[in-house]
Protein backbone atom coordinates (compact mmCIF):
# COMPACT_ATOMS: atom_id res chain seq x y z
CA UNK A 1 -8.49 5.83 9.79
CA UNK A 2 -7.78 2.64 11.48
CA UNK A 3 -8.57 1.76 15.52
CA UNK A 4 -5.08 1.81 16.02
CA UNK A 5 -4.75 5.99 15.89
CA UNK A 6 -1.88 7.24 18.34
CA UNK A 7 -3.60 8.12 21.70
CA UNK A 8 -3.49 11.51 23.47
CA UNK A 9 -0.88 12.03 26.13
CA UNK A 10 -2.40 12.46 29.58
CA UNK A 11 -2.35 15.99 30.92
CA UNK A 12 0.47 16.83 33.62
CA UNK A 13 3.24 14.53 34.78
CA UNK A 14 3.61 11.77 33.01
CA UNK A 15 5.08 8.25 34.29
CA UNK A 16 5.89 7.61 30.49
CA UNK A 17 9.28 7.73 29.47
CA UNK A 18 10.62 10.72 27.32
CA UNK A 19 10.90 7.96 24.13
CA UNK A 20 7.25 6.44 24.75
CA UNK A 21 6.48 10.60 24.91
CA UNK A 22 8.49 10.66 21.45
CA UNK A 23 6.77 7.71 20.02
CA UNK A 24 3.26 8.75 21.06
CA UNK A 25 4.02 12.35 19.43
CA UNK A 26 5.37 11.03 16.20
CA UNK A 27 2.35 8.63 15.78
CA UNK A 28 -0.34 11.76 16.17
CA UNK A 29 1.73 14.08 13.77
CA UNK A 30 1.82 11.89 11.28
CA UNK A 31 -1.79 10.91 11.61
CA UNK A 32 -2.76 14.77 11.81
CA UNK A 33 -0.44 15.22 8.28
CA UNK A 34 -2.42 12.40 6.65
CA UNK A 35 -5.77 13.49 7.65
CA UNK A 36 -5.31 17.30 6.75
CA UNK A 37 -3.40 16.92 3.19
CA UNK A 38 -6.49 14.73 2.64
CA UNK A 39 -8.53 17.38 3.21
CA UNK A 40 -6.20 20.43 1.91
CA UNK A 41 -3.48 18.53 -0.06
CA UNK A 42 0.13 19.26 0.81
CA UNK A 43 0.69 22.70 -0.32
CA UNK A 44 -2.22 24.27 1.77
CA UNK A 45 -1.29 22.33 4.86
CA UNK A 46 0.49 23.88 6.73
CA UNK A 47 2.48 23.17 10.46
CA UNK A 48 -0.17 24.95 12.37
CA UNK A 49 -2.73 22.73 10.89
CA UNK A 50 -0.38 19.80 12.09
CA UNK A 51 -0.53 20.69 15.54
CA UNK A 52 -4.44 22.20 15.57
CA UNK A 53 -5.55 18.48 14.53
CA UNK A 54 -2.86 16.42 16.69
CA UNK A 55 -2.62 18.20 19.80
CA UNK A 56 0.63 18.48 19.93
CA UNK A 57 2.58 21.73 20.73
CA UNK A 58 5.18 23.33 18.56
CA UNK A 59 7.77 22.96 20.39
CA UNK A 60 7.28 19.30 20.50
CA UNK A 61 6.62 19.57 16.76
CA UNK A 62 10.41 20.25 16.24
CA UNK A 63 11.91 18.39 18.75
CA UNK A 64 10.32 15.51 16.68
CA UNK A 65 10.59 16.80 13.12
CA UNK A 66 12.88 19.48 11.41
CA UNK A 67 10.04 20.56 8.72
CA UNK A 68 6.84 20.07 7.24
CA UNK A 69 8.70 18.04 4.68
CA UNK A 70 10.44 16.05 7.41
CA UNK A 71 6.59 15.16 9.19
CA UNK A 72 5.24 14.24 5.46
CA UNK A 73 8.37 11.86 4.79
CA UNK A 74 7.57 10.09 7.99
CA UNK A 75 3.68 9.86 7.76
CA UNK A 76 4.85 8.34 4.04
CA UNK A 77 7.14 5.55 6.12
CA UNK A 78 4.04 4.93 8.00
CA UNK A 79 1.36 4.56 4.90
CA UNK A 80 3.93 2.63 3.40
CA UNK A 81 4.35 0.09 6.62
CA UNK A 82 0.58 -0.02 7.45
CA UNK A 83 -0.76 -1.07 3.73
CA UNK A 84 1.98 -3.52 3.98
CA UNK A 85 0.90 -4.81 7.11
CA UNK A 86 -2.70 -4.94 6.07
CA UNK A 87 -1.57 -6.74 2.75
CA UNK A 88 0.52 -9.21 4.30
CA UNK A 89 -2.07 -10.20 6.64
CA UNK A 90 -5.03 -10.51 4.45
CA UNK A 91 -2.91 -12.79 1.75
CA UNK A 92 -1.55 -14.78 4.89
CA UNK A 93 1.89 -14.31 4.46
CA UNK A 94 5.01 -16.27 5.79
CA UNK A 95 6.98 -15.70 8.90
CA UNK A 96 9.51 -14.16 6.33
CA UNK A 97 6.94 -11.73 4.71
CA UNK A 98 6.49 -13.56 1.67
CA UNK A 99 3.29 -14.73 0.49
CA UNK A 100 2.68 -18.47 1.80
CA UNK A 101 2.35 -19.99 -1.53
CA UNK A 102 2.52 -23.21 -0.62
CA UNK A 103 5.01 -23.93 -3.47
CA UNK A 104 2.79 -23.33 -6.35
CA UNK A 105 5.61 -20.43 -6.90
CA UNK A 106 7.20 -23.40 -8.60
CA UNK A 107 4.61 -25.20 -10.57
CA UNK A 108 3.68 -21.84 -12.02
CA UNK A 109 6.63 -21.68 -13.64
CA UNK A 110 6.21 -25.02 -14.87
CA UNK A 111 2.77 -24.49 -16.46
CA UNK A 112 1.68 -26.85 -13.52
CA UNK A 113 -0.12 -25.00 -10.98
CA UNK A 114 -3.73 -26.00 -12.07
CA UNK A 115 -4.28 -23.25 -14.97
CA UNK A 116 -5.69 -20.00 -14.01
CA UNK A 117 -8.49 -19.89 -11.60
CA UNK A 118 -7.50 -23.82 -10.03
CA UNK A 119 -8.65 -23.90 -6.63
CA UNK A 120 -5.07 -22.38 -4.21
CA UNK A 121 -3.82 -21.87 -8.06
CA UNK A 122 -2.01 -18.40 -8.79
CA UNK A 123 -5.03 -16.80 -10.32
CA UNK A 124 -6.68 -17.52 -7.04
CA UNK A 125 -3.98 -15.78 -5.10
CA UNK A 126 -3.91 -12.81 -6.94
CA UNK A 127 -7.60 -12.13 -6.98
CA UNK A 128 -7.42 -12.58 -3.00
CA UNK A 129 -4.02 -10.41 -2.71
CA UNK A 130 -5.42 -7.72 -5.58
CA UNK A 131 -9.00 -7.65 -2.99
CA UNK A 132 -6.96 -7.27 -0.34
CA UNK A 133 -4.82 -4.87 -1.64
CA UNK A 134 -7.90 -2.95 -2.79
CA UNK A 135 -9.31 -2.96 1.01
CA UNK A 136 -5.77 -1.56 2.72
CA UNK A 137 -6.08 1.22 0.17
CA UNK A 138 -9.84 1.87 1.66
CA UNK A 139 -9.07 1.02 5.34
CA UNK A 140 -5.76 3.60 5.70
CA UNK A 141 -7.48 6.35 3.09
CA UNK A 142 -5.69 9.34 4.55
CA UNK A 143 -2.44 8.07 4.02
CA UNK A 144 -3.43 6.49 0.53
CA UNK A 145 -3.93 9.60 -0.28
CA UNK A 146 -0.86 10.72 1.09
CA UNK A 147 1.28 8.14 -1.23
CA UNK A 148 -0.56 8.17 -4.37
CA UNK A 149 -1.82 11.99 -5.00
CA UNK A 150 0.20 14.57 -2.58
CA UNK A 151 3.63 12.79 -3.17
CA UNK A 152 3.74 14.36 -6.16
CA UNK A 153 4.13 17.86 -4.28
CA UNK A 154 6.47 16.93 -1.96
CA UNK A 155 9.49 16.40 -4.10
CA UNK A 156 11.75 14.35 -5.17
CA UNK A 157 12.71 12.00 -2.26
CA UNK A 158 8.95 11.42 -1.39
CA UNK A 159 8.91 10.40 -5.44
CA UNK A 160 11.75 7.99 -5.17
CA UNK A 161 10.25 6.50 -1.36
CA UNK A 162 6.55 6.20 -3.59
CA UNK A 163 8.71 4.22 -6.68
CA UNK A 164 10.11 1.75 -3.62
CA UNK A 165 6.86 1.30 -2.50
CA UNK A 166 5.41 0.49 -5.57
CA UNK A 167 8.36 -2.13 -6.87
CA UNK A 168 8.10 -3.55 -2.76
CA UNK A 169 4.45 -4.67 -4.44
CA UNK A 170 5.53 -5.44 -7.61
CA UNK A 171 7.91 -8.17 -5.86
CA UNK A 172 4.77 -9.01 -3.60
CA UNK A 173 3.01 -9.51 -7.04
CA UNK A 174 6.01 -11.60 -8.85
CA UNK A 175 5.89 -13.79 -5.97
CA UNK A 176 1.86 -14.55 -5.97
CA UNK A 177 2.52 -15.52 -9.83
CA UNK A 178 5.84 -16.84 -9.76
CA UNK A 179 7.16 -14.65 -12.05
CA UNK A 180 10.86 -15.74 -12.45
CA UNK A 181 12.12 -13.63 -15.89
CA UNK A 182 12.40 -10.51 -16.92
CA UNK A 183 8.86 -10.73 -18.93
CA UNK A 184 7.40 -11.61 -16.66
CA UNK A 185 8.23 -9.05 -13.84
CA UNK A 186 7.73 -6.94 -16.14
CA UNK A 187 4.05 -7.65 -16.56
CA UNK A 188 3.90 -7.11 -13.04
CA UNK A 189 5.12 -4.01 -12.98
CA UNK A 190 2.58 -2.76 -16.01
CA UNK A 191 0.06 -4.35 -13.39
CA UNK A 192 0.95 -2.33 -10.35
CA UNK A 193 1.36 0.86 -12.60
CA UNK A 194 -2.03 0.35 -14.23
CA UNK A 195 -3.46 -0.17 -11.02
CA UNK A 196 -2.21 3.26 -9.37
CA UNK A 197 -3.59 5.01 -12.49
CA UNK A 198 -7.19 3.40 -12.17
CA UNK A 199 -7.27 3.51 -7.98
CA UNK A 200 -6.05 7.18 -8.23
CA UNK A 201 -9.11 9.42 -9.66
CA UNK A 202 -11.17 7.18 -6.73
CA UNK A 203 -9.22 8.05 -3.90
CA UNK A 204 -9.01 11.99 -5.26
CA UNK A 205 -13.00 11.77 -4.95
CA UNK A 206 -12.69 9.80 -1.75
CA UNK A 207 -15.13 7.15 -3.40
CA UNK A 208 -14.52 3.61 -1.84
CA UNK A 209 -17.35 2.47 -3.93
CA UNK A 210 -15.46 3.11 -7.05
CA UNK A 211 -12.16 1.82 -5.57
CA UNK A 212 -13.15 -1.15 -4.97
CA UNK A 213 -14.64 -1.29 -8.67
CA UNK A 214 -12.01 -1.41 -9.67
CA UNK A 215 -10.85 -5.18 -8.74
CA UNK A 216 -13.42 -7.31 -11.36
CA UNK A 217 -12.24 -6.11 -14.23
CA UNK A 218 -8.62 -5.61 -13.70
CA UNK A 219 -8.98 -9.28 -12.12
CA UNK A 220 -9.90 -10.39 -15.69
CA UNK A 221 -7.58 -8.75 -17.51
CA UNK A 222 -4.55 -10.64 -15.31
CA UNK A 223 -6.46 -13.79 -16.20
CA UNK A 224 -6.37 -13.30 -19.45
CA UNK A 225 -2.38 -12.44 -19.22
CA UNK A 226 -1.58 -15.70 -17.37
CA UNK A 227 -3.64 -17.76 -19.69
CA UNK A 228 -1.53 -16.16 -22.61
CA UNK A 229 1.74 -17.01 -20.32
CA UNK A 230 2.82 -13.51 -20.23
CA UNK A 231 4.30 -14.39 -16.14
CA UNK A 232 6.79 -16.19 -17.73
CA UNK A 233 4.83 -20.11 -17.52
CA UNK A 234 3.99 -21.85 -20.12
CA UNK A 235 0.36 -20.56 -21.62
CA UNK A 236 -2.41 -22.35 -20.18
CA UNK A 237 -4.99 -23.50 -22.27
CA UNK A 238 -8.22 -21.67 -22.35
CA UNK A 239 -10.76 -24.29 -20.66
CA UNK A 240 -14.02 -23.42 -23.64
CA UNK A 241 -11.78 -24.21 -26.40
């Protein structure tokens, strides 16, 4: 888990106020969910094993949640917010959110962003965003976990929060490559879904090693896509020819 894990409340009277108590609360539950379905998966975990690893009592347990459900839904909100967070920074996003792309957004489209691997060029972008997409997944694994593997067994709302969260990085991806037609975004999305497929047997064995294997030769692949002009730019010619 990251440094920033929700700290314990101090014992007796508190001079925080009953929302901070709220907050705090909240933030351990749904760091206790994470860390036990990672160890137990969703059915097994139960609300006892929610409170035995956060600390929290029951009572306070359902003044903060209705249902087990209700604590997995939220922990999903926060997965979903922190590997956003940790994406955004590491590809040096905007003050909107957006990836800072300096424009190239444009000349990709034009077939005049440098060709694939062109110093600040798309290609370049990606490989830094898909690395730094790779290393959220690693940093937060609990709550990859969470999103990729034990959504399934929550239902259908936690299925329809995980397909946000995946097209929220699909438009993440569109914007790296300046994907600006319906090809093309839809190249990303065979990206993002082929990625989830390949990251998901790793973070079911908990093996970072092997997660992060899994960047080089995806990276390649995605070259080879944009050189073929399958992000909706004109195909840029291979440099050996």
């Amino acid at each position: 888990m990251s440094d920033s894990s929700p700290r314990r409340l101090p014992r007796g009277r508190s001079a925080l106020s009953p929302e901070e108590v709220e907050r705090i609360q909240r933030s351990r539950l749904c760091a206790a969910m994470a860390e036990v379905m990672a160890e137990k998966g969703y059915v097994a975990t139960s609300v006892a094993d929610v409170l035995q690893r956060s600390g929290v009592s029951r009572q306070s347990f359902y003044q903060v949640f209705d249902s087990k459900l209700d604590c997995f839904m939220a922990a999903f909100d926060v997965a979903r917010d922190l590997l956003v967070q940790h994406l955004l920074e590491m590809i040096g996003a905007g003050e909107d959110g957006r990836p800072a792309t300096d424009g190239a957004a444009d000349g990709a489209a034009d077939g005049a962003a440098g060709g694939a691997g062109a110093a600040g060029g798309p290609m370049d972008r990606f490989e830094q965003g898909f690395t730094a997409y790779l290393e959220a997944l690693a940093i937060e694994l609990p709550y990859t976990r969470l999103f990729l593997i034990e959504v399934y067994a929550a239902g259908p709302e936690a299925i329809r929060r995980r397909a946000d969260l995946q097209n929220m990085i699909t438009d993440v991806l569109a914007d790296l490559l300046g994907a600006r037609d319906e090809a093309g975004r839809f190249t990303c999305r065979m990206i993002v879904a082929a990625t989830s497929t390949l990251v998901t047997n790793a973070v079911a064995d908990n093996d970072l090693e092997a997660l992060r294997a899994v960047g080089p030769p995806l990276v390649r692949n995605v070259r080879t896509l944009w050189e073929a002009g399958a992000f909706g730019q004109r195909p840029v010619p291979d440099a050996s020819s």
